[in-house]
C-alpha atoms as a PDB file:
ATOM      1  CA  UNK A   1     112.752  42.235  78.784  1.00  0.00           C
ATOM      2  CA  UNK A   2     116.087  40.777  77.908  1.00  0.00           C
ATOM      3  CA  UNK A   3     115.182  41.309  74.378  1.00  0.00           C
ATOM      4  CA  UNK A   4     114.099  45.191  75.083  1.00  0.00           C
ATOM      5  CA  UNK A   5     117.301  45.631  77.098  1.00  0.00           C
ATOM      6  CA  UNK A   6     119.670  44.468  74.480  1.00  0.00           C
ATOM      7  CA  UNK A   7     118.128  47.043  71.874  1.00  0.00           C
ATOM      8  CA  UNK A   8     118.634  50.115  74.406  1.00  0.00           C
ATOM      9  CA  UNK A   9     121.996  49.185  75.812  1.00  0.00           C
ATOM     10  CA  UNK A  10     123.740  48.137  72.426  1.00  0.00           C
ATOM     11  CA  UNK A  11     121.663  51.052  70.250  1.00  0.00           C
ATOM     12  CA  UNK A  12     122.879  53.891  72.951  1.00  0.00           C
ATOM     13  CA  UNK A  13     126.473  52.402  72.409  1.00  0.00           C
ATOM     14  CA  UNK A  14     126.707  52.007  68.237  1.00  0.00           C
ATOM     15  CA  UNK A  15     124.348  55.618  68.688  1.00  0.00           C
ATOM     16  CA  UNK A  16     127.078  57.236  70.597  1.00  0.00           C
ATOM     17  CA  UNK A  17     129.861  56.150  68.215  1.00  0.00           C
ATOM     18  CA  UNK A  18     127.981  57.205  65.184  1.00  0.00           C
ATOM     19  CA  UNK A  19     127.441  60.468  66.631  1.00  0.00           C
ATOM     20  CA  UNK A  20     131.549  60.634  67.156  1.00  0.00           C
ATOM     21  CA  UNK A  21     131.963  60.359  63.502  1.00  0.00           C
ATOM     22  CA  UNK A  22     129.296  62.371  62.480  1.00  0.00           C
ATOM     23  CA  UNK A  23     129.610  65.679  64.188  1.00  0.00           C
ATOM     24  CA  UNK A  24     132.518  65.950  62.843  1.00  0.00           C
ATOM     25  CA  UNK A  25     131.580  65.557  59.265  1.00  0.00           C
ATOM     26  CA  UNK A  26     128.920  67.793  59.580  1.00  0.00           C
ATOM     27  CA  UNK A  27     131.065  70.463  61.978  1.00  0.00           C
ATOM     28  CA  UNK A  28     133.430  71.037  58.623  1.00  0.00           C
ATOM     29  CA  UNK A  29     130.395  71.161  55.919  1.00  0.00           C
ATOM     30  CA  UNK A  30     128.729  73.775  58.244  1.00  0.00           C
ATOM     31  CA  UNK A  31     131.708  75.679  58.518  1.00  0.00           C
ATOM     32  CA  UNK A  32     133.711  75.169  55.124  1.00  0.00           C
ATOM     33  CA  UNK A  33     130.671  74.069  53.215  1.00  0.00           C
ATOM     34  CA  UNK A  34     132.713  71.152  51.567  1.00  0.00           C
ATOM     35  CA  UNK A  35     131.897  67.455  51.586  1.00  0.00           C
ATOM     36  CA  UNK A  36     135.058  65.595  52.684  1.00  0.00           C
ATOM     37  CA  UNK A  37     134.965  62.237  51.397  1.00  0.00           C
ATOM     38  CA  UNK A  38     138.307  61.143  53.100  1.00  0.00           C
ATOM     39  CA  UNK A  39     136.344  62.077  56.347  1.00  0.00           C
ATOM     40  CA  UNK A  40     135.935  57.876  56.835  1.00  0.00           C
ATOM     41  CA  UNK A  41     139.663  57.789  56.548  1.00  0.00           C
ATOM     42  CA  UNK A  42     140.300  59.685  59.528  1.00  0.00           C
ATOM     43  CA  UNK A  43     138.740  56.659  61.397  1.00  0.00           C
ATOM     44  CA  UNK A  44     140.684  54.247  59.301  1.00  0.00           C
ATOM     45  CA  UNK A  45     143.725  56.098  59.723  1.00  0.00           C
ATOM     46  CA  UNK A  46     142.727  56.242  63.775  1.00  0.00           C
ATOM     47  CA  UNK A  47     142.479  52.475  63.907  1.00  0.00           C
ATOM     48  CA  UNK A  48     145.398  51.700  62.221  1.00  0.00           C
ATOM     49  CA  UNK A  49     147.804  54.154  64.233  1.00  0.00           C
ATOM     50  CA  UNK A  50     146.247  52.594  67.415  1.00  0.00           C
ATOM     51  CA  UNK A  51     146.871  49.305  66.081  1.00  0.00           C
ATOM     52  CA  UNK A  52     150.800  50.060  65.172  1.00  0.00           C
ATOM     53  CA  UNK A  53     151.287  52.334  68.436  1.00  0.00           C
ATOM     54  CA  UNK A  54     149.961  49.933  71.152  1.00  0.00           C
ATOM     55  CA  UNK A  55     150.099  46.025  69.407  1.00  0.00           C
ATOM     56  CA  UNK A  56     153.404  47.091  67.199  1.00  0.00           C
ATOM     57  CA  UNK A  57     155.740  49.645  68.721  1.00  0.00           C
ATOM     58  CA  UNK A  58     154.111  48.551  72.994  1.00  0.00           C
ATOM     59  CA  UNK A  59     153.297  51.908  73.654  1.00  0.00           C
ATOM     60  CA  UNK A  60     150.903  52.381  76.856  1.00  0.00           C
ATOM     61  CA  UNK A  61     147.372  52.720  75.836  1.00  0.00           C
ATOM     62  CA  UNK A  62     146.543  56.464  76.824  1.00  0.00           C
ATOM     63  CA  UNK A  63     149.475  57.905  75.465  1.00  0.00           C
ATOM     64  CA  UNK A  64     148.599  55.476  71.990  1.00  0.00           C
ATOM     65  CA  UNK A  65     145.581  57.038  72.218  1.00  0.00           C
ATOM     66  CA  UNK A  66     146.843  60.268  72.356  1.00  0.00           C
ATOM     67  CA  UNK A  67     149.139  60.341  69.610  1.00  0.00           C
ATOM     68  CA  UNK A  68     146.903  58.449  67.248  1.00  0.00           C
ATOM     69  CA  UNK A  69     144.204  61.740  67.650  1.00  0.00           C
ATOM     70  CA  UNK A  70     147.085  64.055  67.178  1.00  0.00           C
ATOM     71  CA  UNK A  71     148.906  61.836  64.021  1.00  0.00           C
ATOM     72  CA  UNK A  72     145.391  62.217  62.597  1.00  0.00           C
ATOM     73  CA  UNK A  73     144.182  65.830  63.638  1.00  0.00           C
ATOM     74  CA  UNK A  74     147.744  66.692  61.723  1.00  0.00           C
ATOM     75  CA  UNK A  75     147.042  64.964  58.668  1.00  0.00           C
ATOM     76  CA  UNK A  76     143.375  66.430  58.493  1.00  0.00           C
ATOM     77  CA  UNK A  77     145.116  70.183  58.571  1.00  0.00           C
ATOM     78  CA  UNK A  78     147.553  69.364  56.340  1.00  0.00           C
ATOM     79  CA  UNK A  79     145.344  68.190  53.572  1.00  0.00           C
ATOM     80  CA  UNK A  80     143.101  71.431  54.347  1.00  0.00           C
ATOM     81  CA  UNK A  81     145.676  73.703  54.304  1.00  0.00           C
ATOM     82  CA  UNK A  82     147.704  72.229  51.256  1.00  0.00           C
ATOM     83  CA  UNK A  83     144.992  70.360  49.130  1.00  0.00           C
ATOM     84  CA  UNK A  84     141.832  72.248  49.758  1.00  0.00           C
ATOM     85  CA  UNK A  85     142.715  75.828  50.793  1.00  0.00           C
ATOM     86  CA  UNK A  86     144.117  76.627  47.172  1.00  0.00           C
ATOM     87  CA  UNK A  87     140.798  75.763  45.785  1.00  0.00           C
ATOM     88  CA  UNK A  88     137.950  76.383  48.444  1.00  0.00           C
ATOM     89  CA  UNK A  89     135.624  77.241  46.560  1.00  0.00           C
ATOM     90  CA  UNK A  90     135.951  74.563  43.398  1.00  0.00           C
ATOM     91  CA  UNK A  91     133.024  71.890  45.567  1.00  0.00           C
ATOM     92  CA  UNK A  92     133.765  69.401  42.272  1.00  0.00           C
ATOM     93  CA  UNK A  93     137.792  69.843  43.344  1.00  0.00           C
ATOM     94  CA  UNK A  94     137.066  69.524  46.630  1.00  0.00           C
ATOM     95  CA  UNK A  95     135.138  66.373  46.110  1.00  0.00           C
ATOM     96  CA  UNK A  96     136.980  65.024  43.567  1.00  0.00           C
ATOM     97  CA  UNK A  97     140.226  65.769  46.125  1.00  0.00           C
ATOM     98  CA  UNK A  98     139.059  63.952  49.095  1.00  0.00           C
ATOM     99  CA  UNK A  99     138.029  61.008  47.323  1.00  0.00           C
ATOM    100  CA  UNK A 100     141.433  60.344  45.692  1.00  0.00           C
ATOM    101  CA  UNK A 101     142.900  60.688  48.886  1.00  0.00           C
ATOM    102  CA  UNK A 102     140.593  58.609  50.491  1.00  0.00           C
ATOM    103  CA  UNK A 103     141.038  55.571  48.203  1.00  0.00           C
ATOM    104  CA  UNK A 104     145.129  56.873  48.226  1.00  0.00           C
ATOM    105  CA  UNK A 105     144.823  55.885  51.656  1.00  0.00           C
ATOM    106  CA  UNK A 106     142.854  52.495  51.618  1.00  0.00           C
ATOM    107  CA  UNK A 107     145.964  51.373  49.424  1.00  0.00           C
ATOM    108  CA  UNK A 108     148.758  52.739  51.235  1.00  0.00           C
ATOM    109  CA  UNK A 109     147.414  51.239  54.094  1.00  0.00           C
ATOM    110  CA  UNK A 110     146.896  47.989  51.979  1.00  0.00           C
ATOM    111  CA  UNK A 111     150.394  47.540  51.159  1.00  0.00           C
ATOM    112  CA  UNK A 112     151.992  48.633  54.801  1.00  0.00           C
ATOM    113  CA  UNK A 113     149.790  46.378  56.812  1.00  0.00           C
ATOM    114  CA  UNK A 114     148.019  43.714  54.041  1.00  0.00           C
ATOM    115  CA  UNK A 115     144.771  42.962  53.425  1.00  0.00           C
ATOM    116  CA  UNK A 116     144.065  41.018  56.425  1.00  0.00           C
ATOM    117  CA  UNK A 117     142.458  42.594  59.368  1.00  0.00           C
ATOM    118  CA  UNK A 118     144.239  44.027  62.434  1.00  0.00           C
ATOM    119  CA  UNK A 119     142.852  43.501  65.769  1.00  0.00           C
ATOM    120  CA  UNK A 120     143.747  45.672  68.861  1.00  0.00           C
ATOM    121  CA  UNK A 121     143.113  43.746  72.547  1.00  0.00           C
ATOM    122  CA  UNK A 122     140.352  45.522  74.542  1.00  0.00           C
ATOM    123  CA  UNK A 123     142.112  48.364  76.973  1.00  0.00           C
ATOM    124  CA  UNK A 124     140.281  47.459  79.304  1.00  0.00           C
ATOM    125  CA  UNK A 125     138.886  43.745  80.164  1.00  0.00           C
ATOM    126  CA  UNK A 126     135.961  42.275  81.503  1.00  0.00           C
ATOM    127  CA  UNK A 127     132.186  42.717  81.089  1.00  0.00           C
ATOM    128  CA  UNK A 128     129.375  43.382  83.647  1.00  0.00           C
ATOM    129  CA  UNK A 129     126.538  40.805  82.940  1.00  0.00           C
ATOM    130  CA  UNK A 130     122.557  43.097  83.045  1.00  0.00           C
ATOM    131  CA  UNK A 131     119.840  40.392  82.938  1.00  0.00           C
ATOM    132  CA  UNK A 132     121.045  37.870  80.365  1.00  0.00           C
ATOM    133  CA  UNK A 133     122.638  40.845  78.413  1.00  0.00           C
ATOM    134  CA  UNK A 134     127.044  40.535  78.541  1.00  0.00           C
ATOM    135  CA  UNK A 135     128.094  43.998  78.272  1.00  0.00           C
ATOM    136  CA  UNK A 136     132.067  44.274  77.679  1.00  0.00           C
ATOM    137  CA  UNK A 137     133.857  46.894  79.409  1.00  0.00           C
ATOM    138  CA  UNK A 138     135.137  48.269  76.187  1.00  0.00           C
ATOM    139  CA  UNK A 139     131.847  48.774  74.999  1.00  0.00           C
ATOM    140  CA  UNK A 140     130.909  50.363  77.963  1.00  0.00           C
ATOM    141  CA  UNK A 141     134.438  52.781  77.862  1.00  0.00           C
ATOM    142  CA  UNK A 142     133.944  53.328  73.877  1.00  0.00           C
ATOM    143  CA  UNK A 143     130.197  55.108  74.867  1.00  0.00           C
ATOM    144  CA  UNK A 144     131.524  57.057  77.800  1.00  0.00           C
ATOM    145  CA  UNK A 145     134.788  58.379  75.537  1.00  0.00           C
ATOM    146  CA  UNK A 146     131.769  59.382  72.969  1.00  0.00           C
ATOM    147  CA  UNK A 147     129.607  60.767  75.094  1.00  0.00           C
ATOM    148  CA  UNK A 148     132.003  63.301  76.711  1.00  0.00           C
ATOM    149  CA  UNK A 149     133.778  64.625  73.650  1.00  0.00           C
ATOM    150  CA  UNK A 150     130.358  65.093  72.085  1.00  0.00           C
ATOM    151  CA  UNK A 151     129.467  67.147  75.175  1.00  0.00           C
ATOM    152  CA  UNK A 152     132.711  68.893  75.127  1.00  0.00           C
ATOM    153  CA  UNK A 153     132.317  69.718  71.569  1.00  0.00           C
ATOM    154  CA  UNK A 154     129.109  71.356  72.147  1.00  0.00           C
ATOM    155  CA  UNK A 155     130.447  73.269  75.261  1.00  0.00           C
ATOM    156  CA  UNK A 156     133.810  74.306  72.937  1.00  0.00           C
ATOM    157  CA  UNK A 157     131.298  75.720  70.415  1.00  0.00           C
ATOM    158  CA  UNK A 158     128.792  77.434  72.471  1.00  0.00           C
ATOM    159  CA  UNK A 159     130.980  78.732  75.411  1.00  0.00           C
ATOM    160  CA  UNK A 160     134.935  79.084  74.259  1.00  0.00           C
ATOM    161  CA  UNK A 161     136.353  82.202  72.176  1.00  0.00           C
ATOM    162  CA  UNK A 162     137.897  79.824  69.339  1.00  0.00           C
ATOM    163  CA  UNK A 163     134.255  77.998  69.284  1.00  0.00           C
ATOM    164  CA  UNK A 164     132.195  81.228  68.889  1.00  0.00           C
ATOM    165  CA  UNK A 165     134.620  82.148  66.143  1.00  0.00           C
ATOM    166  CA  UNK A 166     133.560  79.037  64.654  1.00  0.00           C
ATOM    167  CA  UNK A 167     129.829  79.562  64.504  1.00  0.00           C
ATOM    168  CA  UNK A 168     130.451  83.195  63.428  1.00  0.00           C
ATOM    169  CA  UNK A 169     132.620  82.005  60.059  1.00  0.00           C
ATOM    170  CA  UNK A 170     129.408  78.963  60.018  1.00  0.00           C
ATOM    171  CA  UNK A 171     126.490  81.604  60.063  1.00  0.00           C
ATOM    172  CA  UNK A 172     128.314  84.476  57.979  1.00  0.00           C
ATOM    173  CA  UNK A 173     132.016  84.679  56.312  1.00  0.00           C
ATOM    174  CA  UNK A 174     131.871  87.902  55.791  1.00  0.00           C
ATOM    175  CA  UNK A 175     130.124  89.593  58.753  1.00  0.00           C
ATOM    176  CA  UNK A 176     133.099  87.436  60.790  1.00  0.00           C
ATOM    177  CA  UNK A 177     135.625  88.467  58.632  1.00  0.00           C
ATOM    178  CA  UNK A 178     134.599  92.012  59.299  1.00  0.00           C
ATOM    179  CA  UNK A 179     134.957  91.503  63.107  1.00  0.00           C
ATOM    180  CA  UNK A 180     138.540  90.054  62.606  1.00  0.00           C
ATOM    181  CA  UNK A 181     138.196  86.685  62.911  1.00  0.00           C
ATOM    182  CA  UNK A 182     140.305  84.842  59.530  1.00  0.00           C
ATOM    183  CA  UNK A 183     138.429  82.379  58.099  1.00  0.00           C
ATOM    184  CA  UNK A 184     140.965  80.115  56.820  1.00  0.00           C
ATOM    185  CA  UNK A 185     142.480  79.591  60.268  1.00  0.00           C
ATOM    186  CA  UNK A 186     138.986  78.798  61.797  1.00  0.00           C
ATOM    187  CA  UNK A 187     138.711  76.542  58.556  1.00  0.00           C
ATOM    188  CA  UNK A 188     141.756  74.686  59.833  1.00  0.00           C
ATOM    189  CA  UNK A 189     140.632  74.362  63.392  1.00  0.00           C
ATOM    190  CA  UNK A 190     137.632  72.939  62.338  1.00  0.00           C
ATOM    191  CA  UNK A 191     139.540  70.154  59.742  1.00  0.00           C
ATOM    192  CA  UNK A 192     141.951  69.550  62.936  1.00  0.00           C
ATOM    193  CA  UNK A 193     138.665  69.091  65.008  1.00  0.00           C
ATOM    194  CA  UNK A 194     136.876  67.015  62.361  1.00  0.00           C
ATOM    195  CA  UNK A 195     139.602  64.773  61.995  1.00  0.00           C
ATOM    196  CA  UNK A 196     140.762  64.179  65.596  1.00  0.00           C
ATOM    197  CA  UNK A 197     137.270  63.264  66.172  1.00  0.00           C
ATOM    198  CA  UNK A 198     136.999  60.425  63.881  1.00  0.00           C
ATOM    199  CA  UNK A 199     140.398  59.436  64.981  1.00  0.00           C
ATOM    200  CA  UNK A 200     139.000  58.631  68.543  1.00  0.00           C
ATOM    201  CA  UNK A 201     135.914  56.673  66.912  1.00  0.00           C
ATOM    202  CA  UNK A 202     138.366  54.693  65.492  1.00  0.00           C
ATOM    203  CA  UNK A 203     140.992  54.229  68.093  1.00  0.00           C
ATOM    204  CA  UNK A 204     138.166  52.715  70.301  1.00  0.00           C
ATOM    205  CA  UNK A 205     136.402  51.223  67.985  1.00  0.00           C
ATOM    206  CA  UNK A 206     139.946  48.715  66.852  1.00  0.00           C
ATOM    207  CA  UNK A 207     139.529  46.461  69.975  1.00  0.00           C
ATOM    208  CA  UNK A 208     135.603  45.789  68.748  1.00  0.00           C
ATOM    209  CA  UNK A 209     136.048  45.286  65.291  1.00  0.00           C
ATOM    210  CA  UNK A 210     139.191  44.441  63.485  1.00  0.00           C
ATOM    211  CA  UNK A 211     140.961  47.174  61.358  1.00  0.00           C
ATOM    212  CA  UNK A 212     140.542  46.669  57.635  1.00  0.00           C
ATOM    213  CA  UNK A 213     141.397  48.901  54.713  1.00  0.00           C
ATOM    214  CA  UNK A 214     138.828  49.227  53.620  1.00  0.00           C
ATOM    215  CA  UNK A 215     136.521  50.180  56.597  1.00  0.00           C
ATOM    216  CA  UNK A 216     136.410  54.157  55.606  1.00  0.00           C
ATOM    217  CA  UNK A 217     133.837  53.342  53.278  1.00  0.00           C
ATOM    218  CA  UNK A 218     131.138  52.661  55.930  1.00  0.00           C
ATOM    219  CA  UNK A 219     131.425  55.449  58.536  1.00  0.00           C
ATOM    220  CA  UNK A 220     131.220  57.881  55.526  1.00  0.00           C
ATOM    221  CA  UNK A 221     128.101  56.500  54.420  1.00  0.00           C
ATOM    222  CA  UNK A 222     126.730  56.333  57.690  1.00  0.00           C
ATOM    223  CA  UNK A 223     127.909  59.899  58.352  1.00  0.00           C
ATOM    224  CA  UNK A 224     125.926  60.787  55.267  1.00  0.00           C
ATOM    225  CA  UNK A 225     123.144  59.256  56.136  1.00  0.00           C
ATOM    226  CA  UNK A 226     123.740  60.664  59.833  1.00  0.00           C
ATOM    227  CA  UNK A 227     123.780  64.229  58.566  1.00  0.00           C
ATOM    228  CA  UNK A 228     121.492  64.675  55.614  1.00  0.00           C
ATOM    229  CA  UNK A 229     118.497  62.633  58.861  1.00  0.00           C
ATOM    230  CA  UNK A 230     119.592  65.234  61.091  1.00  0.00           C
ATOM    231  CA  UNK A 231     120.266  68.250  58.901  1.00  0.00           C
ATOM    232  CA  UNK A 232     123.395  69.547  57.272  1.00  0.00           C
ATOM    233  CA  UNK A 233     125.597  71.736  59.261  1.00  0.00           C
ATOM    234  CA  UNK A 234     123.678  70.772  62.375  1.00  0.00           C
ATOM    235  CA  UNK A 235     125.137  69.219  65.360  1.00  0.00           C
ATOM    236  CA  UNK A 236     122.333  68.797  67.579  1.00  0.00           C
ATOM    237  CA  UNK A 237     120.614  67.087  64.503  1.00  0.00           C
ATOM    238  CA  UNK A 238     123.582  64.771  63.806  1.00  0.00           C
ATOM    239  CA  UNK A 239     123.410  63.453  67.463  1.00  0.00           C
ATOM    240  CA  UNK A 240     119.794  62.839  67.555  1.00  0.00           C
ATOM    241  CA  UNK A 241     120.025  61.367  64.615  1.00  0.00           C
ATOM    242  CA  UNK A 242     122.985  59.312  65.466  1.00  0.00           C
ATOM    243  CA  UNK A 243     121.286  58.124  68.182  1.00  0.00           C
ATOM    244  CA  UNK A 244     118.265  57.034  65.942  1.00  0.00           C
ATOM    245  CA  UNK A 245     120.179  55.175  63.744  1.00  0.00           C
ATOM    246  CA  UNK A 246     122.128  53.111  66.011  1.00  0.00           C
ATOM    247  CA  UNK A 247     118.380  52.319  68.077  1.00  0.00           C
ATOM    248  CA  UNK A 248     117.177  51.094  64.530  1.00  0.00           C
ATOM    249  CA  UNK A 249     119.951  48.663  63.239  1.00  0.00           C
ATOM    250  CA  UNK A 250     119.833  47.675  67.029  1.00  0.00           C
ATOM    251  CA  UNK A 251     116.291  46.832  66.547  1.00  0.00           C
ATOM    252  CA  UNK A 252     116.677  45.506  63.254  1.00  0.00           C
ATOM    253  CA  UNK A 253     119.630  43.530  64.002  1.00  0.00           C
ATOM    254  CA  UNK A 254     117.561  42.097  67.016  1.00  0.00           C
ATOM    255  CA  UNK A 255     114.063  41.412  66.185  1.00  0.00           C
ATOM    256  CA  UNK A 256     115.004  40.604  62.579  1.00  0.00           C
ATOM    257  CA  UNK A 257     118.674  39.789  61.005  1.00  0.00           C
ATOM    258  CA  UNK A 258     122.162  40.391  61.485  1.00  0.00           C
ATOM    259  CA  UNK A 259     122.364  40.929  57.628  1.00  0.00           C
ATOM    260  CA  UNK A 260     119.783  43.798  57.500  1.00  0.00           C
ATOM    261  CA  UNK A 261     121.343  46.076  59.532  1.00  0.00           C
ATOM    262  CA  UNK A 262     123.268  48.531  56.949  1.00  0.00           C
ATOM    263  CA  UNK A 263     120.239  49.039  54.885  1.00  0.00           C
ATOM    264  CA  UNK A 264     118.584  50.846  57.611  1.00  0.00           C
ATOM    265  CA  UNK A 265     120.867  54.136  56.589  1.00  0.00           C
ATOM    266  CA  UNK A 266     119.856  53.567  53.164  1.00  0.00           C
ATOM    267  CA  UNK A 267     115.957  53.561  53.666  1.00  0.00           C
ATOM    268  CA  UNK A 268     116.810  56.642  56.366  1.00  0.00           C
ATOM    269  CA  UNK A 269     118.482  58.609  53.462  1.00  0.00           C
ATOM    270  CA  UNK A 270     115.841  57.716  50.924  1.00  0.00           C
ATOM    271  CA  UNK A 271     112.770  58.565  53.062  1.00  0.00           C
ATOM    272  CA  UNK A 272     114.496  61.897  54.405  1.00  0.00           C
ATOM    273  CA  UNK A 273     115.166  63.311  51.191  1.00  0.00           C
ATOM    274  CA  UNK A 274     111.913  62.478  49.800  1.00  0.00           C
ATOM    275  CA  UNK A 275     109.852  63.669  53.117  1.00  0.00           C
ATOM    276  CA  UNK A 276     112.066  66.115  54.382  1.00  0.00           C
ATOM    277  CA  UNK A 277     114.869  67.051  52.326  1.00  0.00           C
ATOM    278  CA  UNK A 278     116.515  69.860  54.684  1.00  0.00           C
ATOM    279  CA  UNK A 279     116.369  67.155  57.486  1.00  0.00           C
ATOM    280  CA  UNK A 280     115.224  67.819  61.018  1.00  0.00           C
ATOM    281  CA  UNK A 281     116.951  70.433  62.354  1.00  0.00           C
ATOM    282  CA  UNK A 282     118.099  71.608  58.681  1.00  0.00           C
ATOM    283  CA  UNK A 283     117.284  75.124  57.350  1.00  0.00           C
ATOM    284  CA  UNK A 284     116.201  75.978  54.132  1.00  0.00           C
ATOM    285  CA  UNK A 285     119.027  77.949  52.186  1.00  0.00           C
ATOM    286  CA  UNK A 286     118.062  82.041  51.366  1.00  0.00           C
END
């Protein structure tokens, strides 16, 4: 029971998280159709800032939070609007683009900080104890926080103007373009969006595990993995497939070895593109 508990509780929570950095690299692919390879950076870059606003400079943790998500939302449309705008349409640019930045940032953060790992202090303390299963309240606050934005997302998208704008440019360019809307500033938006979003997974995520420069590289896999399970440009896919993935390296992690884990999104990616290469909620392309 313990055992079974431990799998659903700690699953939901990594599952949730996932899901936080996922829908928003699948949000700009299904709107911009470009892969954004600094996408894990956003989350580096989210963990850092809340290191430096609220262990460095003693800022109060909401309004750490805050600025970290807007420090990071900024940077995203700024690299949209200056690096990737001018050549849109170039995908090799594009990915060629986001990779140098993302390594561009793994050293700049290297020499500011040093190689050594940064650790935030939990915002809030304590855990609540469920059967022989210690759940920390941070834990418990990280899946909430990813929880509601994914559900605000959704509701931004299906029920605002600016979100209906989005899935017009995402289902047809032109037809939207025809209707007013301008692409390129619902192409910024969405970077903003993207960005902010992976900012918050890691804000929240720097009191769990320790902010390293390098730790873009594994969120962007994941993400990958996350996306090509669930079906590109889909964001009801990327959940349930976040959600999946975090169950699995729960189980795995569990029932057979803490080293294991991070080959789960491997095999995922592997058996997905062999079995169903335009995922599960995926379309085929016309």
């Amino acid at each position: 029971m313990a055992t079974f508990l431990n799998i659903i509780v700690l699953g939901t929570i990594w599952g949730a998280l996932y899901s936080l950095i996922a829908v928003g690299f699948t949000l700009i692919f299904g709107v911009a159709r470009i892969i954004n390879l600094a996408h894990g950076s956003f989350y580096m870059i989210g963990a850092y800032l809340s290191y430096t606003f609220v262990s460095v400079l003693k800022i109060n943790v909401p309004l750490s939070t805050l600025l970290a998500i807007t420090v990071t939302s900024l940077i995203g449309m700024i690299i949209d609007r200056f690096g990737i705008r001018p050549m849109r349409e170039r995908h090799a640019y594009v990915l060629i683009l986001t990779l140098a930045l993302a390594v561009f940032f793994q050293e700049l953060t290297h020499a500011i900080y040093g190689p050594y790992g940064k650790a935030v202090k939990n915002f809030v303390t304590g855990e609540i104890t469920l059967i022989s299963l210690n759940i920390s309240y941070q834990k418990i606050l990280t899946f909430l926080v990813s929880g509601l934005l994914v559900t605000l997302l959704w509701f931004f998208i299906k029920r605002t103007r600016t979100g209906k704008s989005i899935s017009a440019v995402a289902q047809n360019q032109y037809a939207a373009t025809l209707v007013g809307i301008q692409p390129e500033g619902v192409y910024l938006i969405t970077m903003g969006i993207s960005a902010g979003l992976a900012a918050v997974a890691g804000v929240f995520i720097s009191p769990i595990l320790e902010a390293v420069p390098s730790m873009w590289v594994f969120p962007l896999f994941k993400a990958f993995a996350i996306v090509i399970i669930g079906g590109l440009g889909s964001l009801e896919g990327a959940i349930i497939a976040s959600m999946l993935l975090g169950y699995t390296e729960t189980l795995v992690s569990v029932l057979i070895s803490v080293k294991y884990p991070d080959i789960v999104y491997l095999v995922a990616i592997i058996l997905t593109l062999v079995l169903r290469p335009t995922g599960f909620f995926g379309k085929k392309a016309h």
